[in-house]
N, C-alpha and C. Protein backbone atom coordinates (compact mmCIF):
# COMPACT_ATOMS: atom_id res chain seq x y z
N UNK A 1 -14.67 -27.51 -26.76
CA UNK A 1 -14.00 -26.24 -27.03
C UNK A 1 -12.52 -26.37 -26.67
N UNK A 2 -11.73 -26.27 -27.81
CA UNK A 2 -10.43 -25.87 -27.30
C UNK A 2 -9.64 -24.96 -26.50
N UNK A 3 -8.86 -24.77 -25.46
CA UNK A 3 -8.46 -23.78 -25.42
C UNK A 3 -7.34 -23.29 -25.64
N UNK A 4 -6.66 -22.35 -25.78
CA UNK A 4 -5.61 -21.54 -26.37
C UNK A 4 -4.21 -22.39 -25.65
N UNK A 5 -3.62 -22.65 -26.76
CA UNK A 5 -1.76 -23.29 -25.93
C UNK A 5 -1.02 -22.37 -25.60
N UNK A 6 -1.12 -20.94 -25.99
CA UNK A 6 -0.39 -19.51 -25.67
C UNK A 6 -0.77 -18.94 -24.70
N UNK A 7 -1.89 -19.42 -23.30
CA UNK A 7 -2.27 -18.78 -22.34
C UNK A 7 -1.54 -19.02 -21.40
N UNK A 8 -1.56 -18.27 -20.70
CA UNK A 8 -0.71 -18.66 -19.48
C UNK A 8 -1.36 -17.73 -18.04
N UNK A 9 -1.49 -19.11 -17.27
CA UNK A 9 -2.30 -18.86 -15.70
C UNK A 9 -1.22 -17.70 -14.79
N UNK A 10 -2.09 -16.54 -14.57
CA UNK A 10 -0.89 -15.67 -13.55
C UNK A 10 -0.26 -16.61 -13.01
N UNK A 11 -1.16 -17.40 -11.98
CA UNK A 11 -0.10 -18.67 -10.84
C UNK A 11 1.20 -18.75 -11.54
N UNK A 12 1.05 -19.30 -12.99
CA UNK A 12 2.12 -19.33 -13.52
C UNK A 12 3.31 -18.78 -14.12
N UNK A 13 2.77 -17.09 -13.77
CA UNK A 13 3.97 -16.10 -14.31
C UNK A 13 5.26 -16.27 -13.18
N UNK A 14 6.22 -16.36 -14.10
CA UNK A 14 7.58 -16.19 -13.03
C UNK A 14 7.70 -14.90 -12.03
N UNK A 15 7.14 -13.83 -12.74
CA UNK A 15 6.85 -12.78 -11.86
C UNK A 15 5.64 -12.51 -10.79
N UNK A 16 5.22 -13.22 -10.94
CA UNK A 16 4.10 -13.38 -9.82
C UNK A 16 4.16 -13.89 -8.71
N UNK A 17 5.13 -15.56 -8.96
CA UNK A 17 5.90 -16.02 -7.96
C UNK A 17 6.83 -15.52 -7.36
N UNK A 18 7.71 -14.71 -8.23
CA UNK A 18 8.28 -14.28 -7.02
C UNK A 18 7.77 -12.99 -6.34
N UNK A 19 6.45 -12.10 -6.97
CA UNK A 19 6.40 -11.48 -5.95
C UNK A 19 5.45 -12.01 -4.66
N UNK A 20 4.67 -12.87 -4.91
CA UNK A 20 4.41 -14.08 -3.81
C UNK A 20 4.95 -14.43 -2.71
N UNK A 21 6.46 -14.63 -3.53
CA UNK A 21 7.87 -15.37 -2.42
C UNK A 21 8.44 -14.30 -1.75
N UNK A 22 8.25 -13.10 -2.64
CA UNK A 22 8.29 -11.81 -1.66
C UNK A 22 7.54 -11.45 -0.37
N UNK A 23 6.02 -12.06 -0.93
CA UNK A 23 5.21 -11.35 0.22
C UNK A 23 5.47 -12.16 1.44
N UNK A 24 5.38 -13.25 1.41
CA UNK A 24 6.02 -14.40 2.45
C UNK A 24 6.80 -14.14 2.86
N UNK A 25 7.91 -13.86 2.51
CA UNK A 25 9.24 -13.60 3.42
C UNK A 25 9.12 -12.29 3.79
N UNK A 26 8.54 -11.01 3.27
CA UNK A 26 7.77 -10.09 3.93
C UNK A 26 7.36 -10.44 5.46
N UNK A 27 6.23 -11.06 4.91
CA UNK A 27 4.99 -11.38 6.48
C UNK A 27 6.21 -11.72 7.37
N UNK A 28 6.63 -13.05 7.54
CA UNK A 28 7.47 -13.51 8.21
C UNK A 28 8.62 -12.20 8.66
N UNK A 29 8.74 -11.50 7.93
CA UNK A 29 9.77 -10.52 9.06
C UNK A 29 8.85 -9.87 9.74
N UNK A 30 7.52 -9.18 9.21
CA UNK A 30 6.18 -8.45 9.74
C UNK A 30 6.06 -8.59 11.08
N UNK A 31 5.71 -10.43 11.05
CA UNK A 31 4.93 -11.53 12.24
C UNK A 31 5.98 -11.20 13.19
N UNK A 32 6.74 -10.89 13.03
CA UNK A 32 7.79 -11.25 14.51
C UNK A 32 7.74 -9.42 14.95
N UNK A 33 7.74 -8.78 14.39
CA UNK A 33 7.86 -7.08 14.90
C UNK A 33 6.95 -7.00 15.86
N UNK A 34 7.41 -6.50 17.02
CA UNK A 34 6.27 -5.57 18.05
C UNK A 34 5.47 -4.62 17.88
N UNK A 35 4.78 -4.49 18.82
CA UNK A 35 3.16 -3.67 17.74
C UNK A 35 3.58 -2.10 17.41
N UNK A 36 4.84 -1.66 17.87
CA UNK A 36 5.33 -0.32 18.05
C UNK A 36 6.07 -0.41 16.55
N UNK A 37 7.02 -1.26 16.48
CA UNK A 37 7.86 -1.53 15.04
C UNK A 37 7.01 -1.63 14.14
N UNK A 38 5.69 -2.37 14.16
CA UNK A 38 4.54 -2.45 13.38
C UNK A 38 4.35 -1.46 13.01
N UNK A 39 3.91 -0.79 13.99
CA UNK A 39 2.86 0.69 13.75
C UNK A 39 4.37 1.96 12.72
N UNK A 40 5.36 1.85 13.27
CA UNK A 40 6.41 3.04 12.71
C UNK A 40 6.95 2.73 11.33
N UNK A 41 6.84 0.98 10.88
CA UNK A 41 7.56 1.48 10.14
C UNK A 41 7.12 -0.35 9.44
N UNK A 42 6.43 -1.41 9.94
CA UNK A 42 6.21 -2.55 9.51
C UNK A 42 5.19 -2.74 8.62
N UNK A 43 3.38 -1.70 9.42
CA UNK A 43 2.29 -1.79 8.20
C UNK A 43 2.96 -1.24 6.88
N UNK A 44 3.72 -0.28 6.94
CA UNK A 44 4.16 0.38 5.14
C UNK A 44 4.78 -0.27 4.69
N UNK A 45 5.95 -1.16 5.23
CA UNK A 45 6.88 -2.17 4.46
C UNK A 45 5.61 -3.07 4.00
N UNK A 46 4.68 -4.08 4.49
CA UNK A 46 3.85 -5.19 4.66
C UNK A 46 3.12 -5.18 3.14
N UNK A 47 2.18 -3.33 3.46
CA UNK A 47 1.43 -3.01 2.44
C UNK A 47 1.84 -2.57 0.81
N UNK A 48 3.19 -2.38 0.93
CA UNK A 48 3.94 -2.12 -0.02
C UNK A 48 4.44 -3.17 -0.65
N UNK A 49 5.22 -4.09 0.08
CA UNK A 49 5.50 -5.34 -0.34
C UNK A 49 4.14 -6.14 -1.08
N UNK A 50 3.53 -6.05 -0.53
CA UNK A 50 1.92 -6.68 -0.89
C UNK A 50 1.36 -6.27 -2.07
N UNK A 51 1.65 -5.09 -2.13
CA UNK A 51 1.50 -4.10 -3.41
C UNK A 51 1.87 -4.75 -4.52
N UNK A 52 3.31 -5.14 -4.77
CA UNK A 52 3.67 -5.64 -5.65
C UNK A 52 3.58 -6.87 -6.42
N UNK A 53 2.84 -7.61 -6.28
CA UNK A 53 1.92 -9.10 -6.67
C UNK A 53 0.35 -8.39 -6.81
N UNK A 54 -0.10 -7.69 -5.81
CA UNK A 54 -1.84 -7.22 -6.39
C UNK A 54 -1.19 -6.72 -7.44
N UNK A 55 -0.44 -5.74 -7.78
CA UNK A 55 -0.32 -4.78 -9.41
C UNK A 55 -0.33 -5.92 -10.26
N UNK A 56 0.62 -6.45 -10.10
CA UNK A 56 0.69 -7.78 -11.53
C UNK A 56 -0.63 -8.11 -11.64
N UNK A 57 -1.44 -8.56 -10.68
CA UNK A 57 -2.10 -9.71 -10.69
C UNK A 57 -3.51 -8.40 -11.68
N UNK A 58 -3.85 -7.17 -11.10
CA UNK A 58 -4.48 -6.24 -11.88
C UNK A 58 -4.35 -6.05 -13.01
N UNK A 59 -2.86 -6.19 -13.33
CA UNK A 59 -2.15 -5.62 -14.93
C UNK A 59 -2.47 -6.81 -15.73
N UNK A 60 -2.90 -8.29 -15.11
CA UNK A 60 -3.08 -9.14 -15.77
C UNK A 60 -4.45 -8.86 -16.46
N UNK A 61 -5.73 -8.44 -15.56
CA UNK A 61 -6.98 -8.47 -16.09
C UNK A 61 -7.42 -7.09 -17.32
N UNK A 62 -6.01 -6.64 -17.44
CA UNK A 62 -6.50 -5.36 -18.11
C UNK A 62 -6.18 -6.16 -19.49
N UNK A 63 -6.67 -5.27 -20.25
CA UNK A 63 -7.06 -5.60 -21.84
C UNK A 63 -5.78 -4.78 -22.57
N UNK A 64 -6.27 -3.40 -22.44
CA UNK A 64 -5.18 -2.81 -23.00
C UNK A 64 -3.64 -2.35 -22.77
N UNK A 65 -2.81 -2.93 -23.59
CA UNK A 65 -1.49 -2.83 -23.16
C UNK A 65 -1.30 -1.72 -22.68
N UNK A 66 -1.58 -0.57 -22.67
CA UNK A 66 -0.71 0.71 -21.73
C UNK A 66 -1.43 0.64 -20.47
N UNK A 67 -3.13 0.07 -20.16
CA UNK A 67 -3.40 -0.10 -19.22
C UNK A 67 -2.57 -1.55 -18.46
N UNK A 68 -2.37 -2.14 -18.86
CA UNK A 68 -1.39 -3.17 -18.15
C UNK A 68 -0.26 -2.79 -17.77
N UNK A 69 0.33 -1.76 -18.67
CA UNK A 69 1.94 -1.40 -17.93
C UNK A 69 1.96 -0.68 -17.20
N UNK A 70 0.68 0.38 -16.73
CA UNK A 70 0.24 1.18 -16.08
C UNK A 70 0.39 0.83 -14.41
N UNK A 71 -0.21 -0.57 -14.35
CA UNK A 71 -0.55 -1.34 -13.16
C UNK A 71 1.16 -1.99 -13.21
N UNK A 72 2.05 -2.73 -13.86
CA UNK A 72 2.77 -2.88 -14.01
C UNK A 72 4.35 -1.82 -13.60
N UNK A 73 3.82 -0.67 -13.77
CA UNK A 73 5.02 -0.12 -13.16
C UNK A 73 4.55 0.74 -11.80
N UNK A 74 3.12 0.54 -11.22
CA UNK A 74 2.68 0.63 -10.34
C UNK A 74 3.57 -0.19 -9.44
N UNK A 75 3.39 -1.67 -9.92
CA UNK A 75 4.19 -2.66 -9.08
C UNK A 75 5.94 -2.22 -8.95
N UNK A 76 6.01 -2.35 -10.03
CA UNK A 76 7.96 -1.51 -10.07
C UNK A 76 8.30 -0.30 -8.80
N UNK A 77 6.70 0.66 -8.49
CA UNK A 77 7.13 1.17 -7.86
C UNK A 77 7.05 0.98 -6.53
N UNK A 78 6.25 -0.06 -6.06
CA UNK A 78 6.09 -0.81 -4.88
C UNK A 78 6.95 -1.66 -3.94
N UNK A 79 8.09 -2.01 -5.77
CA UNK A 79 9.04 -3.16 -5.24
C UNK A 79 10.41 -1.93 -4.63
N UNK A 80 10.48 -0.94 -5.12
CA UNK A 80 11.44 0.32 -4.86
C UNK A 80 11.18 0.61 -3.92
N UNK A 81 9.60 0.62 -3.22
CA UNK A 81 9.73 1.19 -1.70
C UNK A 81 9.80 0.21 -0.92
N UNK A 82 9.46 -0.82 -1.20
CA UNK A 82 9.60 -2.18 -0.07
C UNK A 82 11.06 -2.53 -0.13
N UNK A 83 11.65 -2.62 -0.86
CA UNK A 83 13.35 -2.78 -0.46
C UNK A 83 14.06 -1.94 -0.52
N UNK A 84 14.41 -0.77 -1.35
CA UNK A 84 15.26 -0.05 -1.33
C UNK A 84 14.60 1.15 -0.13
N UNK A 85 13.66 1.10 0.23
CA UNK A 85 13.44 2.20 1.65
C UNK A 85 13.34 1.17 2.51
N UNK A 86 12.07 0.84 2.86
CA UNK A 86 11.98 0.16 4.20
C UNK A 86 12.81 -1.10 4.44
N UNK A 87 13.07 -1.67 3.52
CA UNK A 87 13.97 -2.90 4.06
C UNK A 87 14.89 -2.65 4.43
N UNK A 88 15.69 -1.49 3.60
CA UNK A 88 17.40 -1.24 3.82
C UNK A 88 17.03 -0.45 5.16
N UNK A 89 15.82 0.55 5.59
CA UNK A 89 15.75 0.99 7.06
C UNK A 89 15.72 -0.01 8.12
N UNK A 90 14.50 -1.17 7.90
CA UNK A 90 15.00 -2.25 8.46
C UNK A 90 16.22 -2.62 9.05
N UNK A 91 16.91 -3.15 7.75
CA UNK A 91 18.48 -3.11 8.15
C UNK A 91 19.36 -2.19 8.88
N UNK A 92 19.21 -1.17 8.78
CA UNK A 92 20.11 -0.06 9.26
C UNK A 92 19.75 -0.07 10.65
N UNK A 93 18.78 -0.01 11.28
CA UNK A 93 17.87 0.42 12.35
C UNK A 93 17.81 -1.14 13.07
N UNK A 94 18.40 -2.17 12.40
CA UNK A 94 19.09 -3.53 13.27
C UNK A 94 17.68 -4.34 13.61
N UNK A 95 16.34 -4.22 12.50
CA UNK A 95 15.53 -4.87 13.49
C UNK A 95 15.09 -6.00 12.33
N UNK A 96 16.13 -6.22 11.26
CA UNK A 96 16.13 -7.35 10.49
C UNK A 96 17.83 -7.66 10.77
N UNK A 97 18.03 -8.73 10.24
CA UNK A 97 19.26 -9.37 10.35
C UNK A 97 20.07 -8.76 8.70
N UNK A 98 21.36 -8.82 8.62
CA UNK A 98 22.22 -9.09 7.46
C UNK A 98 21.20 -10.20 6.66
N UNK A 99 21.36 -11.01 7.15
CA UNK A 99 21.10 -12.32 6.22
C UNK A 99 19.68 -12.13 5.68
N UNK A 100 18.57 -11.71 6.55
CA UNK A 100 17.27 -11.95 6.04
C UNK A 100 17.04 -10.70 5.25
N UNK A 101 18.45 -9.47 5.31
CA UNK A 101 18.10 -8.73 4.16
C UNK A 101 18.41 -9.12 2.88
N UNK A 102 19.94 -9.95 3.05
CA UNK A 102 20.25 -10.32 1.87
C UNK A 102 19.22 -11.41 1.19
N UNK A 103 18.76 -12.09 1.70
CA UNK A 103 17.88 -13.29 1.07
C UNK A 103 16.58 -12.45 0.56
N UNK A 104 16.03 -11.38 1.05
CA UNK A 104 14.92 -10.81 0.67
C UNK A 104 15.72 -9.89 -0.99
N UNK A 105 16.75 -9.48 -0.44
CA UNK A 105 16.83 -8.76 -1.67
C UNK A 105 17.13 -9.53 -3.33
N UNK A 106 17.66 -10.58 -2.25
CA UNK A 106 18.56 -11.63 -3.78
C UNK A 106 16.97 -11.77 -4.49
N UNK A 107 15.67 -12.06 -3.54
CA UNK A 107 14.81 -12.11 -4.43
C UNK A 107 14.53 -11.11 -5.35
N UNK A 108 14.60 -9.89 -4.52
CA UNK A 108 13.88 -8.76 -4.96
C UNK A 108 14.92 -8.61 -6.73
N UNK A 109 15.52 -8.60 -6.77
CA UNK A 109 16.65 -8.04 -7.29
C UNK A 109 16.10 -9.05 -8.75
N UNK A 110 16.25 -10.50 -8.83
CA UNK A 110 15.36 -11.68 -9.79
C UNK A 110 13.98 -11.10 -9.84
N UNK A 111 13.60 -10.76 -9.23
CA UNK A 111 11.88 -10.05 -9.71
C UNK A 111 12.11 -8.63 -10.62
N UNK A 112 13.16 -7.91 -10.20
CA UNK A 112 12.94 -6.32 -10.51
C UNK A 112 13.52 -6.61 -12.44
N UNK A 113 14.79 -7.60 -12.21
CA UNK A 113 14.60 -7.94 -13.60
C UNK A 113 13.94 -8.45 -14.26
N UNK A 114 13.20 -9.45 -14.17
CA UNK A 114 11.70 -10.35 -14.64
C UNK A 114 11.08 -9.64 -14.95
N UNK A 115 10.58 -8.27 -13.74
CA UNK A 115 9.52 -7.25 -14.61
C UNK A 115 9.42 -6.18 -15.02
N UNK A 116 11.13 -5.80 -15.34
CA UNK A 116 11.63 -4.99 -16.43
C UNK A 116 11.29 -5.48 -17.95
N UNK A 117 11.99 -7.18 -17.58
CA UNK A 117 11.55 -8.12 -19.04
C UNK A 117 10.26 -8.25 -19.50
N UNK A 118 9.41 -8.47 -18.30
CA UNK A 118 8.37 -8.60 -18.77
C UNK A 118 7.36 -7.33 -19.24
N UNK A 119 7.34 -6.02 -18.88
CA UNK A 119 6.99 -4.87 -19.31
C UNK A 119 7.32 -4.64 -20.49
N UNK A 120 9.10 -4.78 -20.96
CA UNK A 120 9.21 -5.05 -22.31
C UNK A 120 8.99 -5.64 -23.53
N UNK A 121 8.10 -6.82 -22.80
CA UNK A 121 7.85 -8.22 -23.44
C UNK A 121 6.51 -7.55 -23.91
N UNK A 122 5.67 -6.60 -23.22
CA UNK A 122 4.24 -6.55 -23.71
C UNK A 122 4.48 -5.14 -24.43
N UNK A 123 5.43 -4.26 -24.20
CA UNK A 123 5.81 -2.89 -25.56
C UNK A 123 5.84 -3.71 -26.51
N UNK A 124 6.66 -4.87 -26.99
CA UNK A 124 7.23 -5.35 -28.13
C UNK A 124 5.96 -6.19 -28.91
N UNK A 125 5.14 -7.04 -27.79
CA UNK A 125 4.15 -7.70 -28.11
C UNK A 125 3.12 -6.56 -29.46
N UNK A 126 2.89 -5.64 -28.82
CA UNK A 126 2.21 -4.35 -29.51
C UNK A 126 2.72 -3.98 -30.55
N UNK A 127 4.49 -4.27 -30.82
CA UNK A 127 5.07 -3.47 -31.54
C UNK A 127 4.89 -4.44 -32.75
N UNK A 128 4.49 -5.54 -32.66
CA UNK A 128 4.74 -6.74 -33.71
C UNK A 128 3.21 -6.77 -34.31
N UNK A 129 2.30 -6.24 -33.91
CA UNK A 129 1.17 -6.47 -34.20
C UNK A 129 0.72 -5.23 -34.97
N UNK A 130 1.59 -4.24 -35.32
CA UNK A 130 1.43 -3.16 -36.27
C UNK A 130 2.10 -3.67 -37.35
């Protein structure tokens, strides 16, 4: 049995990796917080950040395109609260560094476009098949 040359393994979506490379550099600021920073304000960054790779990885198994973008901007909205709230509070509130915000965001920022593109990529996919 052959299989399809047009498939492609989530592992292998560019957007998957980086929200992956997100969750990692996530944990790693997580792992070091005290159980008080944890509890106020680290489980919601953690679970949110985390959020955003399960949505993809859901939006992958769905069939129908509006159910995929569904889960898909689920994730969009996951990646909005993990950096633009809690990280930048992070930052403000001094219990991440300058640097490990900027390196988290430079990612964030390559993902948020990837899965703008890629949301668009599956409207258009639909749009070609009418």
């Amino acid at each position: 049995m052959e299989e399809k040359k047009d498939y492609i393994k989530l592992e292998d979506l560019e957007v998957y990796k980086l929200a992956r490379e997100l969750s990692k550099m996530g944990w790693a600021i997580y792992s070091k917080m005290t159980w008080q920073t944890r509890k106020i304000i680290g489980d919601q960054f953690i679970e949110s950040i985390d959020s955003i790779g399960a949505n993809i990885a859901e939006s992958y198994g769905r069939y129908h395109y509006l159910d995929r973008i569904r889960f898909l901007y689920n994730s969009r909205g996951s990646l909005l609260e993990s950096i633009n709230h809690w990280l930048s509070l992070m930052e403000e509130r001094e219990i991440i560094s300058k640097e490990e915000f900027t390196n988290v965001k430079m990612i964030s920022d390559k993902l948020s476009l990837k899965l703008n593109n890629y949301i668009q990529s599956i409207y258009n996919s639909k749009k070609e098949l009418k």
